[in-house]
PDB file of N, CA and C in Angstrom:
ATOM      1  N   UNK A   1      96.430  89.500 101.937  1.00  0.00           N
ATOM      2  CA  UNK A   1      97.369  89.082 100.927  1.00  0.00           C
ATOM      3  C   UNK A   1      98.581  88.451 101.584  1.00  0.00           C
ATOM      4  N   UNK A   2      98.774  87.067 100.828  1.00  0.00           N
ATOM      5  CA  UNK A   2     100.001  87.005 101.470  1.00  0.00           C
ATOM      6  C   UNK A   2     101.784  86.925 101.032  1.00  0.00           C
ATOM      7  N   UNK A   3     101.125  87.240  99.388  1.00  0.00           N
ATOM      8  CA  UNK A   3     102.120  86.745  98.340  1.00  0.00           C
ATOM      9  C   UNK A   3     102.159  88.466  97.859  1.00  0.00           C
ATOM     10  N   UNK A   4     103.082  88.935  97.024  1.00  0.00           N
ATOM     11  CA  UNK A   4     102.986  90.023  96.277  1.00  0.00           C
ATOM     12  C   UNK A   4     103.324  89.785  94.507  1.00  0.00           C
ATOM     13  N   UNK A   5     102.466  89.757  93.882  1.00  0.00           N
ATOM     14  CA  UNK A   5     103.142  89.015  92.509  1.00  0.00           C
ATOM     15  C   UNK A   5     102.888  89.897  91.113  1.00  0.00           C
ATOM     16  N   UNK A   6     103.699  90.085  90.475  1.00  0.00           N
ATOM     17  CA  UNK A   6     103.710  90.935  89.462  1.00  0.00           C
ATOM     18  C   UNK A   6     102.899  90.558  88.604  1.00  0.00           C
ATOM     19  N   UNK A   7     101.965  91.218  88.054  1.00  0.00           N
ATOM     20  CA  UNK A   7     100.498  90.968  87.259  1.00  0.00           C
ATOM     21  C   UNK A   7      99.243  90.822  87.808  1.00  0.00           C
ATOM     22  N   UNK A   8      99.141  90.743  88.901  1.00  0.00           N
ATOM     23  CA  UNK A   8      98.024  90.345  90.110  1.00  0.00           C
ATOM     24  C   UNK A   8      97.567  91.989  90.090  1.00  0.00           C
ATOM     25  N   UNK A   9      96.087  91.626  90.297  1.00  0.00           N
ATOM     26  CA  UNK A   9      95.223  92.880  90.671  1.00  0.00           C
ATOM     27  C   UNK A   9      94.999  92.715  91.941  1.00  0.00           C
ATOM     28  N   UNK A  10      94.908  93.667  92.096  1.00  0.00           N
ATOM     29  CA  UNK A  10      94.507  93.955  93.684  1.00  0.00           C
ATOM     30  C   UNK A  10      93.469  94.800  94.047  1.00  0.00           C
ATOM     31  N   UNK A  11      92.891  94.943  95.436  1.00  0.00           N
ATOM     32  CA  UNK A  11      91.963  96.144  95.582  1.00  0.00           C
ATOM     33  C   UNK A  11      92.097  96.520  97.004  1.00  0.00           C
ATOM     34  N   UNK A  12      92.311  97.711  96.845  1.00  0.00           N
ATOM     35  CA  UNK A  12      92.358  98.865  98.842  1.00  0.00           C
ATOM     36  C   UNK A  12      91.268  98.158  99.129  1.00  0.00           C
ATOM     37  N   UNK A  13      91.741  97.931 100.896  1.00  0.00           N
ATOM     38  CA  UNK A  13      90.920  97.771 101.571  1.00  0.00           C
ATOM     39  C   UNK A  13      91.233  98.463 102.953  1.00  0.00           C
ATOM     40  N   UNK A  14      91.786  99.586 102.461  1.00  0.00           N
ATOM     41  CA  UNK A  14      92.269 100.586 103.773  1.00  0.00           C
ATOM     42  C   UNK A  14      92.528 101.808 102.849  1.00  0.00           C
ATOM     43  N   UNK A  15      91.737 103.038 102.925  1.00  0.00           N
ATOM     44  CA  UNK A  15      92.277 104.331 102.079  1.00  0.00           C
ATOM     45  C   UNK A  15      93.302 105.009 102.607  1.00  0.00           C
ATOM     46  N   UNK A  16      94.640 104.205 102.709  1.00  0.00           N
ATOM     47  CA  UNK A  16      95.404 105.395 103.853  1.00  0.00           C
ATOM     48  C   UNK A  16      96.397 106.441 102.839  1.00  0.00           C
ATOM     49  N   UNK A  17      95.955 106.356 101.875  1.00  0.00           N
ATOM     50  CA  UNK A  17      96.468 107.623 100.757  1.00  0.00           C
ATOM     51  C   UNK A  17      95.074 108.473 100.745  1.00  0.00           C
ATOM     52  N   UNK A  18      94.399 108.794 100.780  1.00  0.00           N
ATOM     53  CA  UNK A  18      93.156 109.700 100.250  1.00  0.00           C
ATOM     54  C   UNK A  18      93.244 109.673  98.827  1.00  0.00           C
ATOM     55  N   UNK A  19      93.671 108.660  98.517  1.00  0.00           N
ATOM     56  CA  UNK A  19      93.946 109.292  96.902  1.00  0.00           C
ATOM     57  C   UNK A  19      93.306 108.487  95.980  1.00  0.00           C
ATOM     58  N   UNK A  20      92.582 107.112  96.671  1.00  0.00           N
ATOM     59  CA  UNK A  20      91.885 106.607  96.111  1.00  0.00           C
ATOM     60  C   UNK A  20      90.408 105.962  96.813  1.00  0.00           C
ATOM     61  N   UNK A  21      89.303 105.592  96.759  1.00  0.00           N
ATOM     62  CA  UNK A  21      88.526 105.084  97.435  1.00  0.00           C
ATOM     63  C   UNK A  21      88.648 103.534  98.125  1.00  0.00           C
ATOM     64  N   UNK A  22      88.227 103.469  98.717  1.00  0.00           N
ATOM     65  CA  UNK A  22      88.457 101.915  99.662  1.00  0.00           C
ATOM     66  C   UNK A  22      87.374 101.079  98.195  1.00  0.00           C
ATOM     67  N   UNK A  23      88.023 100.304  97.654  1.00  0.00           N
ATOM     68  CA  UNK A  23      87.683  98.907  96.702  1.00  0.00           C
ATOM     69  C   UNK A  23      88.022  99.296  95.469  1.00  0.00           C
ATOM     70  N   UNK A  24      89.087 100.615  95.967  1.00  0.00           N
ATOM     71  CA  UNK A  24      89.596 100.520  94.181  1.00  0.00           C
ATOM     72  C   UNK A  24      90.541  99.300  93.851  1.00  0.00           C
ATOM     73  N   UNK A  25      90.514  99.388  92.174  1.00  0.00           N
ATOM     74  CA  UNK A  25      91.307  98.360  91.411  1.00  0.00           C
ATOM     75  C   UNK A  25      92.711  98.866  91.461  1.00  0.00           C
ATOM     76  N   UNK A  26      94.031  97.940  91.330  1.00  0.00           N
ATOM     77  CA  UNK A  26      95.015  98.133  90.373  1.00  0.00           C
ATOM     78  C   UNK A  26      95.687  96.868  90.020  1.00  0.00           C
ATOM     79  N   UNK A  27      96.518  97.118  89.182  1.00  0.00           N
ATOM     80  CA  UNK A  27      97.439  95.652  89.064  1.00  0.00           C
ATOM     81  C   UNK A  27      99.108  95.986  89.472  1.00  0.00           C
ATOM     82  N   UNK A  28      99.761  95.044  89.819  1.00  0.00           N
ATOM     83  CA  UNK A  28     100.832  95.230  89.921  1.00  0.00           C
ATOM     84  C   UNK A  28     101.585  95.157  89.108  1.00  0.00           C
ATOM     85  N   UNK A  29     102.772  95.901  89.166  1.00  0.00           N
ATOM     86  CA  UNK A  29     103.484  96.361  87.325  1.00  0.00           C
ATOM     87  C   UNK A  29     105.010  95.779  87.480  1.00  0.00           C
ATOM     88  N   UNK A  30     105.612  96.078  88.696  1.00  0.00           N
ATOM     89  CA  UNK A  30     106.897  95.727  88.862  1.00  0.00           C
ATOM     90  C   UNK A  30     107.284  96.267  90.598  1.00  0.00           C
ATOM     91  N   UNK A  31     108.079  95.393  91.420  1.00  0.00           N
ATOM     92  CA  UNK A  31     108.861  95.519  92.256  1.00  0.00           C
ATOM     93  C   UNK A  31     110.078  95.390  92.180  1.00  0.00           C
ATOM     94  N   UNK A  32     110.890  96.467  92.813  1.00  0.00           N
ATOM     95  CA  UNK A  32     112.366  96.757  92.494  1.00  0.00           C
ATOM     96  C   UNK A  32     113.384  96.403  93.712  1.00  0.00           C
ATOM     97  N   UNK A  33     114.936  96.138  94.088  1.00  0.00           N
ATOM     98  CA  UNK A  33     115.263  95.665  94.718  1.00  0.00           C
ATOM     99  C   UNK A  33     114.897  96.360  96.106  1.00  0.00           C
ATOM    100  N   UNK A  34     114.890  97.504  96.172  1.00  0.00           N
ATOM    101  CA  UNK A  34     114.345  97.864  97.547  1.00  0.00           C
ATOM    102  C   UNK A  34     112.638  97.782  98.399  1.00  0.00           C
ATOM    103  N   UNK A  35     111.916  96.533  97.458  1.00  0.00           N
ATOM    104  CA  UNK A  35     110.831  95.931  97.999  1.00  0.00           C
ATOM    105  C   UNK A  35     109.293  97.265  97.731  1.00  0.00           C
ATOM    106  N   UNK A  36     109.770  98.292  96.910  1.00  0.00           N
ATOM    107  CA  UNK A  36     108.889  99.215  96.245  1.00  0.00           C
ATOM    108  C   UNK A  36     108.319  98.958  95.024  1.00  0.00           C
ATOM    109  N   UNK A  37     106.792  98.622  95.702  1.00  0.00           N
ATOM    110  CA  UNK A  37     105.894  98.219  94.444  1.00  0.00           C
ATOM    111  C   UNK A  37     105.166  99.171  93.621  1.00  0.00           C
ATOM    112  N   UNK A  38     105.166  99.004  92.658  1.00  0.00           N
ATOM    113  CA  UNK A  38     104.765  99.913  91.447  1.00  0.00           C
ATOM    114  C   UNK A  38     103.333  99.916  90.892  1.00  0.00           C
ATOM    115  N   UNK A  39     102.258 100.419  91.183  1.00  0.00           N
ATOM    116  CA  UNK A  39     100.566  99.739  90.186  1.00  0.00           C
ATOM    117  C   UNK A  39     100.404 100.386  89.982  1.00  0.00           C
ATOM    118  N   UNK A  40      99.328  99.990  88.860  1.00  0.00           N
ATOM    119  CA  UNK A  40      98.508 101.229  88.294  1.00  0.00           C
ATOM    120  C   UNK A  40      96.713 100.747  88.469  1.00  0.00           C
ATOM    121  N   UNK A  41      96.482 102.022  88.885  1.00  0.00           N
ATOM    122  CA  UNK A  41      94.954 101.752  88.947  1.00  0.00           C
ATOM    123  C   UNK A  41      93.939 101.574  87.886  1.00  0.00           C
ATOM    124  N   UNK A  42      93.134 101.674  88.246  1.00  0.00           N
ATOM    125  CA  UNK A  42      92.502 101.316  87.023  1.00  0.00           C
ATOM    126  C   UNK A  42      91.811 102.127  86.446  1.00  0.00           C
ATOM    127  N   UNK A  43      92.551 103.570  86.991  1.00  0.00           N
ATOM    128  CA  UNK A  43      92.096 104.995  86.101  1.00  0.00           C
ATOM    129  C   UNK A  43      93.337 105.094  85.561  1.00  0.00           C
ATOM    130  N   UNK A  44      94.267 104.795  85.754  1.00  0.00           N
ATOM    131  CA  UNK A  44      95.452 104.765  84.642  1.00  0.00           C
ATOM    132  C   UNK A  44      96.679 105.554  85.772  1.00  0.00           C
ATOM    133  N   UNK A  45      96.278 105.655  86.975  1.00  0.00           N
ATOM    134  CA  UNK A  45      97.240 106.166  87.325  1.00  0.00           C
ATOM    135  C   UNK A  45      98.615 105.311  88.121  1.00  0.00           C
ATOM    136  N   UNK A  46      99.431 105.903  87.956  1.00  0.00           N
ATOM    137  CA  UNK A  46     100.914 105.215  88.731  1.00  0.00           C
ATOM    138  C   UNK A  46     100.789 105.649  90.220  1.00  0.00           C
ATOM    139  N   UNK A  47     101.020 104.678  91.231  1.00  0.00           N
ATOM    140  CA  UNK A  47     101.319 104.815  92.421  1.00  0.00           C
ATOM    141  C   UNK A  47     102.972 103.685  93.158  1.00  0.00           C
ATOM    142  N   UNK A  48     103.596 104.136  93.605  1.00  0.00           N
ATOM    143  CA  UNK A  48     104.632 103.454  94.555  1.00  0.00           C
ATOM    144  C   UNK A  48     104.576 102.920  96.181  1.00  0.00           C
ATOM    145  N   UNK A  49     104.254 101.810  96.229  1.00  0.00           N
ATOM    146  CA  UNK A  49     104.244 101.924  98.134  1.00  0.00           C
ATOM    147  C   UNK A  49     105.274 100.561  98.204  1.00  0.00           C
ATOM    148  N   UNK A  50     105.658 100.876  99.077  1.00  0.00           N
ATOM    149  CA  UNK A  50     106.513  99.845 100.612  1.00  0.00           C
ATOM    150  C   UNK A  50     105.646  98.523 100.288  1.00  0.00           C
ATOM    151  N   UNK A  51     106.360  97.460 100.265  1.00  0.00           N
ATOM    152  CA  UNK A  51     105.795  96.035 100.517  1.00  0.00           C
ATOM    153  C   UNK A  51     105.011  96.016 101.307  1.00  0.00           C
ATOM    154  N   UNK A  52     105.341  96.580 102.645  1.00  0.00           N
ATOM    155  CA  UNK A  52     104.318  96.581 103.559  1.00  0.00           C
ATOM    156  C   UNK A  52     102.852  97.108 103.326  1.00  0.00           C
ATOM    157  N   UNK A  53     103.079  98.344 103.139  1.00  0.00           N
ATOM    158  CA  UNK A  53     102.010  98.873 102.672  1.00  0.00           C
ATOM    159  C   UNK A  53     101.307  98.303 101.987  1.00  0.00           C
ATOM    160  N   UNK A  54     101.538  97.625 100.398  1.00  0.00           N
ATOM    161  CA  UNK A  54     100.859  96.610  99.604  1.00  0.00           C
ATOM    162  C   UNK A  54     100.602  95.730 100.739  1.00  0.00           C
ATOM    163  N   UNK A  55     100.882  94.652 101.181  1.00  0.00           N
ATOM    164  CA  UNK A  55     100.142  93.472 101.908  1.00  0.00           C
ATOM    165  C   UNK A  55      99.517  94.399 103.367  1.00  0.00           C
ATOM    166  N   UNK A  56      99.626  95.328 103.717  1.00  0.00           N
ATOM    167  CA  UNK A  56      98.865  95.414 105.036  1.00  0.00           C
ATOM    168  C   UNK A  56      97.209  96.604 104.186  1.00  0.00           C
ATOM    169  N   UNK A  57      97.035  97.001 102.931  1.00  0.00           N
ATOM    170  CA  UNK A  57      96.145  97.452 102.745  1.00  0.00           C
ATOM    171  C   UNK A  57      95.331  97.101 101.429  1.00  0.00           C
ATOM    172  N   UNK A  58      96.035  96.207 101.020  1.00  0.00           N
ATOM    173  CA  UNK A  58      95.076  95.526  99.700  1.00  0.00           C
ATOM    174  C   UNK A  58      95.010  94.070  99.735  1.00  0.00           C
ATOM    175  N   UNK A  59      93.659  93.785  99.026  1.00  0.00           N
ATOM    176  CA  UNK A  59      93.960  92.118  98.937  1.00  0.00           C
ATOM    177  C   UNK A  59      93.916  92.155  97.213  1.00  0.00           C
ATOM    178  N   UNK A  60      93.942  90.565  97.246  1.00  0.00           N
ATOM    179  CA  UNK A  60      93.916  89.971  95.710  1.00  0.00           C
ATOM    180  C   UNK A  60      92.339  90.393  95.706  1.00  0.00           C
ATOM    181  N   UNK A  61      92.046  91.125  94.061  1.00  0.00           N
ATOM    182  CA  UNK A  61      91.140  91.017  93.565  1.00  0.00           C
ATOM    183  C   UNK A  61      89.839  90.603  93.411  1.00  0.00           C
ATOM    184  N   UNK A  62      90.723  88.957  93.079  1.00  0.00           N
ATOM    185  CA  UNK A  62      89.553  88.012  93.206  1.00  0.00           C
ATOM    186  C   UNK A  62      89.078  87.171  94.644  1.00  0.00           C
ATOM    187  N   UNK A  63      89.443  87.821  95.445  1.00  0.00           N
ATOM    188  CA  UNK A  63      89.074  87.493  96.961  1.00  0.00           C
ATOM    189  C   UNK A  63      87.780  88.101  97.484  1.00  0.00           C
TER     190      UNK A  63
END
């Protein structure tokens, strides 16, 4: 990934939460001024990570 954009789905391609499987779904919901992105998966749950984190373990969706 090289963009981070609000409405874009995405999918892990690194499980470094255990909390979801490597090719899960989410979309992105909102990023706030301190670069903390907000999704929800596509079991309905809310997660928060670091910009970084988003671009170093998910790509776009449709990739």
């Amino acid at each position: 990934m090289e963009a981070i954009t609000v409405g874009e789905k995405i999918r892990l391609t690194n499980s470094f939460t255990g909390d979801h499987p490597i090719d899960s779904t989410a979309t992105i919901l909102y990023i706030n001024n301190f670069d903390v992105v907000s999704i929800e998966w596509s079991d309905g749950k809310l997660s928060n990570y670091s910009d970084h984190q988003i671009l170093s373990n998910f790509e776009e969706a449709g990739a």
